[in-house]
Each structure stands twice: as structure tokens, then as C-alpha cells.
N, C-alpha and C. Protein backbone atom coordinates (compact mmCIF):
# COMPACT_ATOMS: atom_id res chain seq x y z
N UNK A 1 -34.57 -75.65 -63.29
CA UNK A 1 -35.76 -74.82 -63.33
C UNK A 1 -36.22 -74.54 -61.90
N UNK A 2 -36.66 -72.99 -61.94
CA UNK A 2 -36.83 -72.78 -60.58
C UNK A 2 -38.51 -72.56 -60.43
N UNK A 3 -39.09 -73.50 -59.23
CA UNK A 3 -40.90 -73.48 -59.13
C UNK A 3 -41.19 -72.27 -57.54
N UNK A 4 -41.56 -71.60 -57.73
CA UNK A 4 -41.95 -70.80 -56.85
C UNK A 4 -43.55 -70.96 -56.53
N UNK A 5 -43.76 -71.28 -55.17
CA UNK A 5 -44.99 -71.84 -54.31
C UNK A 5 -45.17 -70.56 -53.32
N UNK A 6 -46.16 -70.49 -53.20
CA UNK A 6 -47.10 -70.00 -52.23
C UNK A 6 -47.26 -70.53 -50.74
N UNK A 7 -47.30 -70.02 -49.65
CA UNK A 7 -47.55 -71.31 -48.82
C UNK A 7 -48.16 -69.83 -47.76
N UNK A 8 -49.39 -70.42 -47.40
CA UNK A 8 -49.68 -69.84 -45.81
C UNK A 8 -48.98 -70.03 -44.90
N UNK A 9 -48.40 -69.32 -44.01
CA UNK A 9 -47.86 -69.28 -42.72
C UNK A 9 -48.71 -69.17 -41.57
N UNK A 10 -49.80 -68.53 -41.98
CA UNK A 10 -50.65 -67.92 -40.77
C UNK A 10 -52.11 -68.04 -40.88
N UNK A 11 -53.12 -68.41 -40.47
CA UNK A 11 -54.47 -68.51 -41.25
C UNK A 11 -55.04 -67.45 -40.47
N UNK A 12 -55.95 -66.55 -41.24
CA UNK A 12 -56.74 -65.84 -40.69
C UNK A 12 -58.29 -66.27 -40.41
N UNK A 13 -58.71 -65.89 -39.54
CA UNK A 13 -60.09 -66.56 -39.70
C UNK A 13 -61.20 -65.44 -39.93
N UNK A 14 -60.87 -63.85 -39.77
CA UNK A 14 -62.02 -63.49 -40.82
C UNK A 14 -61.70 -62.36 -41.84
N UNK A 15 -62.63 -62.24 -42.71
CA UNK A 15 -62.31 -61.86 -43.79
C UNK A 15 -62.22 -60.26 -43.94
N UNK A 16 -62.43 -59.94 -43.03
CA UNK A 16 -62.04 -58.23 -43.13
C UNK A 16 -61.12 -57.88 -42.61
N UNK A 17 -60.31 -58.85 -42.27
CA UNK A 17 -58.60 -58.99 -42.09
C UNK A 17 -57.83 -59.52 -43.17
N UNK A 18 -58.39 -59.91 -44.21
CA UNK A 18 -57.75 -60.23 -45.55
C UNK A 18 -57.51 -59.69 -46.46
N UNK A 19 -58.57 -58.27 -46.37
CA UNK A 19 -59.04 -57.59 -47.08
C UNK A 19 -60.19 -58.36 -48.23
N UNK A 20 -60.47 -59.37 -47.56
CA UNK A 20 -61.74 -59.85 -48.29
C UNK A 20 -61.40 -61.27 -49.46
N UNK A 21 -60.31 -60.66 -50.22
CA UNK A 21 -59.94 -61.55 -51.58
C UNK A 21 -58.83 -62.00 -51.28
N UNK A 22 -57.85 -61.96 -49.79
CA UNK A 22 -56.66 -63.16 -49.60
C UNK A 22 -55.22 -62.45 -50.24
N UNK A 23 -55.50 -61.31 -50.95
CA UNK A 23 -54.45 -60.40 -51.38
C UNK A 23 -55.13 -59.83 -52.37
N UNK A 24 -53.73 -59.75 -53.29
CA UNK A 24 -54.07 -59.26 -54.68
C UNK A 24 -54.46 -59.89 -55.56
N UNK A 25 -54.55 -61.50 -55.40
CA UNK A 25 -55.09 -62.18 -56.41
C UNK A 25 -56.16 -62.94 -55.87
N UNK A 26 -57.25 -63.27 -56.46
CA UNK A 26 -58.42 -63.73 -55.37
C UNK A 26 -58.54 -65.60 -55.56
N UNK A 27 -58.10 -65.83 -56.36
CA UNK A 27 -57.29 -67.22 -55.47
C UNK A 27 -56.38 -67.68 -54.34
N UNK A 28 -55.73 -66.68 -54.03
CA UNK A 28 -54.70 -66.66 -52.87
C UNK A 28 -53.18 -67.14 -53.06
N UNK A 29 -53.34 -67.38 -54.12
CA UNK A 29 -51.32 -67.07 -55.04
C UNK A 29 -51.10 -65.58 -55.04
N UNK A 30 -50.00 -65.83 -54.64
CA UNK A 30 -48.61 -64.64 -54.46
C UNK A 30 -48.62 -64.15 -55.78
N UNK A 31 -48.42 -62.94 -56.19
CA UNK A 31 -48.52 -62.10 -57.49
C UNK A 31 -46.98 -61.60 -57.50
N UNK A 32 -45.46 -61.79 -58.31
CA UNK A 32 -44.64 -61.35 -58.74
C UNK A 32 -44.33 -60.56 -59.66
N UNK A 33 -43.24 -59.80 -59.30
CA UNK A 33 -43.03 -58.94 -60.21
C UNK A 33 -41.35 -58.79 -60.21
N UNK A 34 -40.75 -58.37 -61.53
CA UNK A 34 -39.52 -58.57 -61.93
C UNK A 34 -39.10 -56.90 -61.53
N UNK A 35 -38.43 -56.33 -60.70
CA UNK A 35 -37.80 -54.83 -60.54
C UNK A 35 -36.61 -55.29 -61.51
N UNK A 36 -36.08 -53.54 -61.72
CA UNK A 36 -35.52 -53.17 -62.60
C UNK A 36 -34.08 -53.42 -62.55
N UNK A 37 -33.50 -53.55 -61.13
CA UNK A 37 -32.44 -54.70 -60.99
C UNK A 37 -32.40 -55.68 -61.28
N UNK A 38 -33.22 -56.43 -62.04
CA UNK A 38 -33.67 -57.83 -62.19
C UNK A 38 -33.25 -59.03 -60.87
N UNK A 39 -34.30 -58.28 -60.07
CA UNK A 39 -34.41 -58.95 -58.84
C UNK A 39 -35.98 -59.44 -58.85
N UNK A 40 -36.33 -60.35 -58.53
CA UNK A 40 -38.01 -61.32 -58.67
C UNK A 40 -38.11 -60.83 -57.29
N UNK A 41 -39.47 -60.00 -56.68
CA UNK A 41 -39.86 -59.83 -55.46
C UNK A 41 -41.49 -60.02 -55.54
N UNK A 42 -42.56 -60.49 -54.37
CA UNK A 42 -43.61 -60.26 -54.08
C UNK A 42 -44.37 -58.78 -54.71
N UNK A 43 -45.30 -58.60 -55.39
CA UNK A 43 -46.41 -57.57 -55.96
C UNK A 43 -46.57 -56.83 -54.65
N UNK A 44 -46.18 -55.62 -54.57
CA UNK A 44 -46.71 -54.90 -53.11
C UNK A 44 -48.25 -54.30 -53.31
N UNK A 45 -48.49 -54.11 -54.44
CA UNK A 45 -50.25 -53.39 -54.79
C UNK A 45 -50.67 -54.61 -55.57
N UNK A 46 -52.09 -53.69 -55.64
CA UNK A 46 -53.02 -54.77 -56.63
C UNK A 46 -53.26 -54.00 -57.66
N UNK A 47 -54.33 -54.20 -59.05
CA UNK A 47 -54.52 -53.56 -59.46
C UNK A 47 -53.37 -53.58 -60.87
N UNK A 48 -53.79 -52.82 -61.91
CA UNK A 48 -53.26 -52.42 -63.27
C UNK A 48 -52.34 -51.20 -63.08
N UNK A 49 -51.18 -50.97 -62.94
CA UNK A 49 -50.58 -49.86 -63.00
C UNK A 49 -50.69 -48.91 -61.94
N UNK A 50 -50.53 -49.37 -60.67
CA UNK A 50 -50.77 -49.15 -59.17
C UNK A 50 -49.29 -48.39 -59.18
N UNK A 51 -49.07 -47.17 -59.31
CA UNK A 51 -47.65 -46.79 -59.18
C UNK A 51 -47.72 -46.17 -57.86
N UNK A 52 -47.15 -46.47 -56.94
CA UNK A 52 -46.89 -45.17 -55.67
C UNK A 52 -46.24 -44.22 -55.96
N UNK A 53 -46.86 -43.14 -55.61
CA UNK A 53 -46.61 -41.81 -55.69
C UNK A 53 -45.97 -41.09 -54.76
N UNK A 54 -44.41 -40.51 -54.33
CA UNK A 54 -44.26 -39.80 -53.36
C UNK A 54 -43.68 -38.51 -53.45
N UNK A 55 -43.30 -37.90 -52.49
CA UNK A 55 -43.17 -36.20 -52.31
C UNK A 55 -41.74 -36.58 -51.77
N UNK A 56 -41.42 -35.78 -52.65
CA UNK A 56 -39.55 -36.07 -52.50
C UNK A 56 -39.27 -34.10 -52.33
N UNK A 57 -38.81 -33.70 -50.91
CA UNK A 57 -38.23 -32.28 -50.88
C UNK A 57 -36.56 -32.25 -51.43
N UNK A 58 -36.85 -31.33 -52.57
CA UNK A 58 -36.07 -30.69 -53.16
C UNK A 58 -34.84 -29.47 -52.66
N UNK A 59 -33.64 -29.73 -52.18
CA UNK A 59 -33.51 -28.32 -51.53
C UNK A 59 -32.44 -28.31 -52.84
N UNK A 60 -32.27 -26.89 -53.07
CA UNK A 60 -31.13 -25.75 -53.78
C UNK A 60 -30.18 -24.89 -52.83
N UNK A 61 -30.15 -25.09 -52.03
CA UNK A 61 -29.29 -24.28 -50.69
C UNK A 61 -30.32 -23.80 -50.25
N UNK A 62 -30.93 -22.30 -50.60
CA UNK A 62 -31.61 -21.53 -50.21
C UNK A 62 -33.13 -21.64 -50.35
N UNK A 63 -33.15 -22.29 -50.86
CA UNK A 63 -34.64 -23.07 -51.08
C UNK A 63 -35.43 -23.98 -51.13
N UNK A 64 -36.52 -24.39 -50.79
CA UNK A 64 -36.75 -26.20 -51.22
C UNK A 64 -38.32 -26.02 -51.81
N UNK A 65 -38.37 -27.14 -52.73
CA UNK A 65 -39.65 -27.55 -53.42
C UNK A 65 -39.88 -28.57 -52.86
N UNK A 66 -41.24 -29.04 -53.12
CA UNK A 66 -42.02 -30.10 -52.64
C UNK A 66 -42.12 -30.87 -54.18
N UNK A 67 -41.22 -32.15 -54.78
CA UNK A 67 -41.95 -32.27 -56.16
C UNK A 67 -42.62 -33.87 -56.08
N UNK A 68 -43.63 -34.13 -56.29
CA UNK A 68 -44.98 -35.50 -56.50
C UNK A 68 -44.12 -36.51 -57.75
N UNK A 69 -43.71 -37.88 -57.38
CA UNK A 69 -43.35 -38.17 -58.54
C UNK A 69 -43.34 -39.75 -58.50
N UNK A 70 -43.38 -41.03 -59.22
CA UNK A 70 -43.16 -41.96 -58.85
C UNK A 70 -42.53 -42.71 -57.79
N UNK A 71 -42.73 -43.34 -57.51
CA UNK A 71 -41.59 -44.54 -56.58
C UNK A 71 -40.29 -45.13 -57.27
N UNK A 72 -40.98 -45.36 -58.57
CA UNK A 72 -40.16 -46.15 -59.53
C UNK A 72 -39.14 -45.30 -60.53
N UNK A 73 -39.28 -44.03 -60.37
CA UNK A 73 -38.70 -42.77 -61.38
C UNK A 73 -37.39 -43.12 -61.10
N UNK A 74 -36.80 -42.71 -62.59
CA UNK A 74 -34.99 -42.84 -62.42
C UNK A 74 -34.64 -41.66 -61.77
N UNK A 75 -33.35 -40.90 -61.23
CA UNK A 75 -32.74 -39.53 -60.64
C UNK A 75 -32.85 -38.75 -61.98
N UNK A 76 -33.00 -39.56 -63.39
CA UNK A 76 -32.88 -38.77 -64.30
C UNK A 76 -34.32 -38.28 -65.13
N UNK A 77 -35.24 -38.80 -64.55
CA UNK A 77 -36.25 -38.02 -64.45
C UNK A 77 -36.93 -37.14 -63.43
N UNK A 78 -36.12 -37.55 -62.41
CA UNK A 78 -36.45 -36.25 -61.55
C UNK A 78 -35.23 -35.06 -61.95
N UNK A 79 -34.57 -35.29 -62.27
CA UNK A 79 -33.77 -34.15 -62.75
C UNK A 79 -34.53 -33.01 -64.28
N UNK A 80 -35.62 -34.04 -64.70
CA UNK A 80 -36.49 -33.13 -66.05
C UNK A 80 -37.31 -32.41 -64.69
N UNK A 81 -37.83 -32.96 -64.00
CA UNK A 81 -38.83 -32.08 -63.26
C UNK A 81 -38.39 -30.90 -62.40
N UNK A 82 -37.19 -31.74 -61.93
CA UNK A 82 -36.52 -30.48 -60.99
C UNK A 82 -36.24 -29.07 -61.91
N UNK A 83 -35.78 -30.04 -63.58
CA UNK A 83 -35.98 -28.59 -64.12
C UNK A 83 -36.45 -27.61 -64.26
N UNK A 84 -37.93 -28.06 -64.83
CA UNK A 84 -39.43 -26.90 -64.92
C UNK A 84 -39.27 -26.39 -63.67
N UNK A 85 -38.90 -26.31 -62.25
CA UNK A 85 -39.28 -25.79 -60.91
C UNK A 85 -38.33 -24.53 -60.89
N UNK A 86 -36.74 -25.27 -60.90
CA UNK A 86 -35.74 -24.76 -60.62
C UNK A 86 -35.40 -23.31 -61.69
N UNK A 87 -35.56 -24.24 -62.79
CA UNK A 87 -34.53 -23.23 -64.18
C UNK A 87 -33.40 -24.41 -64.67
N UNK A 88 -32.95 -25.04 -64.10
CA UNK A 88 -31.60 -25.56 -64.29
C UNK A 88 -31.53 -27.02 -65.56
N UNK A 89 -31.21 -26.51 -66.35
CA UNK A 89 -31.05 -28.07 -67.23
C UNK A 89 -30.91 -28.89 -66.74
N UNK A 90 -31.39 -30.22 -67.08
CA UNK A 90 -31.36 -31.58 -66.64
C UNK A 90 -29.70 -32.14 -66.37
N UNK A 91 -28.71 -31.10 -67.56
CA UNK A 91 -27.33 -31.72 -67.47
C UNK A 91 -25.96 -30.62 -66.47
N UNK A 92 -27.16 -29.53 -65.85
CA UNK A 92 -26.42 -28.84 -65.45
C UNK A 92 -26.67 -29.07 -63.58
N UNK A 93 -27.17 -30.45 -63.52
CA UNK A 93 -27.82 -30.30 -61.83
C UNK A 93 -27.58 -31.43 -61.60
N UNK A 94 -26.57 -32.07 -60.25
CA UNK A 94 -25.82 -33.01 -59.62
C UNK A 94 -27.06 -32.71 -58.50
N UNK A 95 -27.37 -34.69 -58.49
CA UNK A 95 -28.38 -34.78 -56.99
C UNK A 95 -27.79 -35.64 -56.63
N UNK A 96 -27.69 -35.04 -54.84
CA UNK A 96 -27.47 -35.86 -54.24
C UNK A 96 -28.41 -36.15 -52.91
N UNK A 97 -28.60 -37.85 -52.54
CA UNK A 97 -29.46 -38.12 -51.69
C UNK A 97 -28.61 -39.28 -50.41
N UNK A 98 -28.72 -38.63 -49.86
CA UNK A 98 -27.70 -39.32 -48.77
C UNK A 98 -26.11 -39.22 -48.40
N UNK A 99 -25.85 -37.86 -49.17
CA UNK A 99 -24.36 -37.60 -49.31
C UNK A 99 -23.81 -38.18 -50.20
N UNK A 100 -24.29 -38.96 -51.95
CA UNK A 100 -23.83 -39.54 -52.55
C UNK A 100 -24.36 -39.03 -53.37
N UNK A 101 -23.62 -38.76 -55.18
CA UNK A 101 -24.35 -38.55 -55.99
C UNK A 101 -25.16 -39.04 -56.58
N UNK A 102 -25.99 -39.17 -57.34
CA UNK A 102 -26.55 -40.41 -58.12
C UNK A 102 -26.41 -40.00 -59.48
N UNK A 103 -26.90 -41.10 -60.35
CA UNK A 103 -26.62 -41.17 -61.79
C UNK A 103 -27.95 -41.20 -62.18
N UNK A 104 -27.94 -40.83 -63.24
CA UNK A 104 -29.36 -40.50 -63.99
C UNK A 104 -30.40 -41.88 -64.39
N UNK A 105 -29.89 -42.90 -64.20
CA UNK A 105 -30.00 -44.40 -64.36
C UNK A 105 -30.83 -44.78 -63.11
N UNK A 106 -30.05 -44.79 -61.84
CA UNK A 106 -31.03 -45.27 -61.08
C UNK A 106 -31.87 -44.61 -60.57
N UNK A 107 -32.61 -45.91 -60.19
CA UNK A 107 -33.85 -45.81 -59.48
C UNK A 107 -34.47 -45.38 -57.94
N UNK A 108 -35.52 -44.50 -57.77
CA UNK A 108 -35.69 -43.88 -56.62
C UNK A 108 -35.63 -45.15 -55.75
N UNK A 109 -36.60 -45.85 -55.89
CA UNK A 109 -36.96 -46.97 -54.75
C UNK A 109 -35.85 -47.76 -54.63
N UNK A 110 -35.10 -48.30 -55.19
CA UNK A 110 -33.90 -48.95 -55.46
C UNK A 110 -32.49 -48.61 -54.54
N UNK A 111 -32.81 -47.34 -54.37
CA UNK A 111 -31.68 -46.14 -53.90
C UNK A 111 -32.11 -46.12 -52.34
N UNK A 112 -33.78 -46.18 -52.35
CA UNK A 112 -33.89 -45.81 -50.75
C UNK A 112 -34.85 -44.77 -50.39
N UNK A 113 -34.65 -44.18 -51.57
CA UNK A 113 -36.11 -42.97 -51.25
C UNK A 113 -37.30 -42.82 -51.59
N UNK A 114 -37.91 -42.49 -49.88
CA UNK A 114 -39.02 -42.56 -49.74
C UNK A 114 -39.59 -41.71 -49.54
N UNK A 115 -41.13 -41.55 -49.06
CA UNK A 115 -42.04 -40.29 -48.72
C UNK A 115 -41.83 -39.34 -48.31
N UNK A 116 -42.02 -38.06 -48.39
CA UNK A 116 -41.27 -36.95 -47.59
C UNK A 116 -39.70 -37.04 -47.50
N UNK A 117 -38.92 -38.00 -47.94
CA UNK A 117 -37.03 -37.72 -48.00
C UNK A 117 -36.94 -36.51 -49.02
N UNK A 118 -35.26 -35.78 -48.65
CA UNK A 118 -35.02 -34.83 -49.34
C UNK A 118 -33.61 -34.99 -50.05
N UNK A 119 -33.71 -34.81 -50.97
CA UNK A 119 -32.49 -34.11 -52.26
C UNK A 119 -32.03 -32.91 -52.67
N UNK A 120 -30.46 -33.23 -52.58
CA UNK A 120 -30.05 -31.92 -52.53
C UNK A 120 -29.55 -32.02 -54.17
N UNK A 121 -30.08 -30.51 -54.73
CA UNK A 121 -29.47 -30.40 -55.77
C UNK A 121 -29.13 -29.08 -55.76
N UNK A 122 -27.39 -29.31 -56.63
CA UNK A 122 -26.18 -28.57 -56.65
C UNK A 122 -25.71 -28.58 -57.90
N UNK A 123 -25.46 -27.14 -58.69
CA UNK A 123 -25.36 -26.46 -59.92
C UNK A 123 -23.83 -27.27 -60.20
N UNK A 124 -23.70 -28.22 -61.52
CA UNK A 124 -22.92 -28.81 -61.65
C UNK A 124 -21.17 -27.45 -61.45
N UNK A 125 -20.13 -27.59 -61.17
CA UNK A 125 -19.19 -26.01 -61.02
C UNK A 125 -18.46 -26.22 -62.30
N UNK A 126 -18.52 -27.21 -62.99
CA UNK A 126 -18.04 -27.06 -64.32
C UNK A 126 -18.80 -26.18 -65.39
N UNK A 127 -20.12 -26.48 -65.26
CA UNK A 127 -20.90 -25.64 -66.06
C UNK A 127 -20.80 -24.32 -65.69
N UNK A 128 -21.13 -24.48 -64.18
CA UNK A 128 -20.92 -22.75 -63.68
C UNK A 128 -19.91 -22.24 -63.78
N UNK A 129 -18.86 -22.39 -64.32
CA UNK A 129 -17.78 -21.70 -64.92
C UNK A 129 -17.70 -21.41 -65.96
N UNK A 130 -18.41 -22.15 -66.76
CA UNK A 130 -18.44 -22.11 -68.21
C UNK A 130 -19.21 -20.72 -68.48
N UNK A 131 -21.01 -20.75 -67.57
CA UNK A 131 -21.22 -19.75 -67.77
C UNK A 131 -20.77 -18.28 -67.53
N UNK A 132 -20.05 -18.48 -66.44
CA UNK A 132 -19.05 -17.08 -66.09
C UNK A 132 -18.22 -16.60 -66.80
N UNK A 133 -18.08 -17.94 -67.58
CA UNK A 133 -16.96 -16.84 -69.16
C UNK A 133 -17.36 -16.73 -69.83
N UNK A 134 -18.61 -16.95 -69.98
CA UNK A 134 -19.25 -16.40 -71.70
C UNK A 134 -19.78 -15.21 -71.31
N UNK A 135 -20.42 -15.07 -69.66
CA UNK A 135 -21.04 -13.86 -69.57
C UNK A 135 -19.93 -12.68 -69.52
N UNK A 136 -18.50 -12.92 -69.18
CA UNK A 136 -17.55 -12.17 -69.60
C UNK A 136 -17.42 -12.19 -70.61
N UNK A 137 -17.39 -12.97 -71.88
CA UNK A 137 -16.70 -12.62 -72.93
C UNK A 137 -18.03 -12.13 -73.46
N UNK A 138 -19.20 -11.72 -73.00
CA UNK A 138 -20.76 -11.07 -73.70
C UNK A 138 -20.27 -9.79 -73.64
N UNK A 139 -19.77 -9.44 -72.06
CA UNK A 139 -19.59 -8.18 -71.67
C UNK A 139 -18.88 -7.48 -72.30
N UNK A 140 -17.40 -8.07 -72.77
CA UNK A 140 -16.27 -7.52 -73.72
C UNK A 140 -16.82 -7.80 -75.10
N UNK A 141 -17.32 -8.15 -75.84
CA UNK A 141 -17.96 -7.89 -76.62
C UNK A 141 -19.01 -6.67 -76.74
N UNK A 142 -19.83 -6.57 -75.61
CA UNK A 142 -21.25 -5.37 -76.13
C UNK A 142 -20.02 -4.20 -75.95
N UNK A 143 -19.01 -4.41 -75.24
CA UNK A 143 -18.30 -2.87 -74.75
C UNK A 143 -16.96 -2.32 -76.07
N UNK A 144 -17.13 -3.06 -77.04
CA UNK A 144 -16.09 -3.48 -78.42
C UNK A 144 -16.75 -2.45 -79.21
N UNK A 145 -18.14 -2.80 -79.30
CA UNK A 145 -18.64 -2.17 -80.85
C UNK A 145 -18.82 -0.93 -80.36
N UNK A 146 -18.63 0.01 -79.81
CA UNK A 146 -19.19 1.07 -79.65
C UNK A 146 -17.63 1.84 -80.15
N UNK A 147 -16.62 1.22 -79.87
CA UNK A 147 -14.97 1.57 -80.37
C UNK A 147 -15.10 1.72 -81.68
N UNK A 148 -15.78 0.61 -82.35
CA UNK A 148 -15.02 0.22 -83.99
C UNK A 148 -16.02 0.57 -85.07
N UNK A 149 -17.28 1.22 -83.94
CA UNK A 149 -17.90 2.18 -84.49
C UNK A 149 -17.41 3.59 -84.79
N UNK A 150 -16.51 4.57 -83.88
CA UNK A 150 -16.05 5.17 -83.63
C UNK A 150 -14.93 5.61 -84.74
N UNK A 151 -14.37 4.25 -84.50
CA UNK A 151 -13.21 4.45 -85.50
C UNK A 151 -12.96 4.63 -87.66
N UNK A 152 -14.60 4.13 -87.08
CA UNK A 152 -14.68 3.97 -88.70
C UNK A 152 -14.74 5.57 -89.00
């Protein structure tokens, strides 16, 4: 069994360097929390549902958004948001942040990104092929019936 202790390193001697209550807990025990790697780290906020919020730039080649979103968000919920901005389905848009792709699983903070960092997202080319032949085979189709109208 593993006991995890508290211990001062440093004493402060006044209290508007403590922020008053010694942290986040006003006894002065360390507050843990389990991340989603199931890694046990120190509480960085106080408070009920203290999520940090950051601005992650979006580029598309030719463009970039500014989108507001958790710390803790998977790539695969920023991929719903990037949707509403962009146009692009959630399954049709490869992000990448640091020259690597990511998977819809992990996690922003986990990964590395922070305030103001940017993501590049790139139109999956499998899909974009897909759509290039249906919009051909739309075309040979609307240009059909006007024949077999004809012929009747």
C-alpha cells in the first residue's frame, strides 16, 4: 500500500504569499488528482470543476481560426468544433500538432498543447477522392437524362 504525505519544503511567513488558505485546501494537504493516463499528479486549481480554457489556432492552409476549448479536450473533440468553423466532418479532417498526427483519443494537455499553439488541419485525400468521383459520376449522370429523354 502506497501512503502519500505532504511535507513543507519552504515556510512562508506571510500570508498574502500563500494566497491566504496554504493552497487549495485550507488545511494545507496537497489535493490529487488521477489524469486520464492514469498517472496520480498534484491538483493544479482549486475549486469544483476549474477547467482551463485555451485558444488553440487552427490553420487549413489558407486560413486560420482562433477556437476556445478545454485543456483536457480529446483531438476528437476538437475535431466536432473544428467542424462547425471549417465545414469539414469530424471523419474527414487529419490534425496534426507538431508534425504528428493525432488520434481522436488523446488528450490536448497530455500531447503538449498549450495557449495560443497551432494545429494544422488537412482534408483527409482518401475522402477527397472519393468526393471527386461522385462529383463526376453527378456530372455524367445530370448530362444522361436529357439523351434518354430524347430518345424516347
Amino acid at each position: 500500500m502506497i501512503r502519500l504525505r505532504s511535507k513543507k519544503l519552504f515556510k512562508r511567513s506571510s500570508s498574502k504569499a500563500s494566497g491566504g488558505n496554504g493552497g487549495c485546501s485550507r488545511n494545507g494537504d496537497i489535493q490529487w488528482e488521477l489524469r486520464p493516463g492514469g498517472m496520480l499528479v498534484q491538483k493544479r486549481e482549486c475549486g469544483e470543476g476549474a477547467d482551463e480554457v485555451i485558444t488553440v489556432r487552427i490553420s487549413t492552409g489558407s486560413s486560420w481560426h482562433e477556437i476556445s476549448i478545454g485543456a483536457t479536450a480529446t483531438f476528437g473533440e476538437l475535431k466536432i468544433v473544428v467542424g462547425m468553423v471549417t465545414g469539414l466532418e469530424p471523419r474527414e479532417q487529419r490534425l496534426l500538432f507538431k508534425g504528428k498526427e493525432r488520434e481522436d483519443g488523446d488528450h490536448l494537455h497530455m500531447v503538449g498543447v498549450r495557449d495560443k499553439d497551432k494545429v494544422l488541419v488537412l482534408e483527409d485525400p482518401a475522402i477527397k477522392e472519393r468526393k471527386l468521383m461522385m462529383a463526376m459520376a453527378e456530372r455524367q449522370v445530370m448530362s444522361n437524362p436529357c439523351h434518354t429523354i430524347i430518345e424516347v
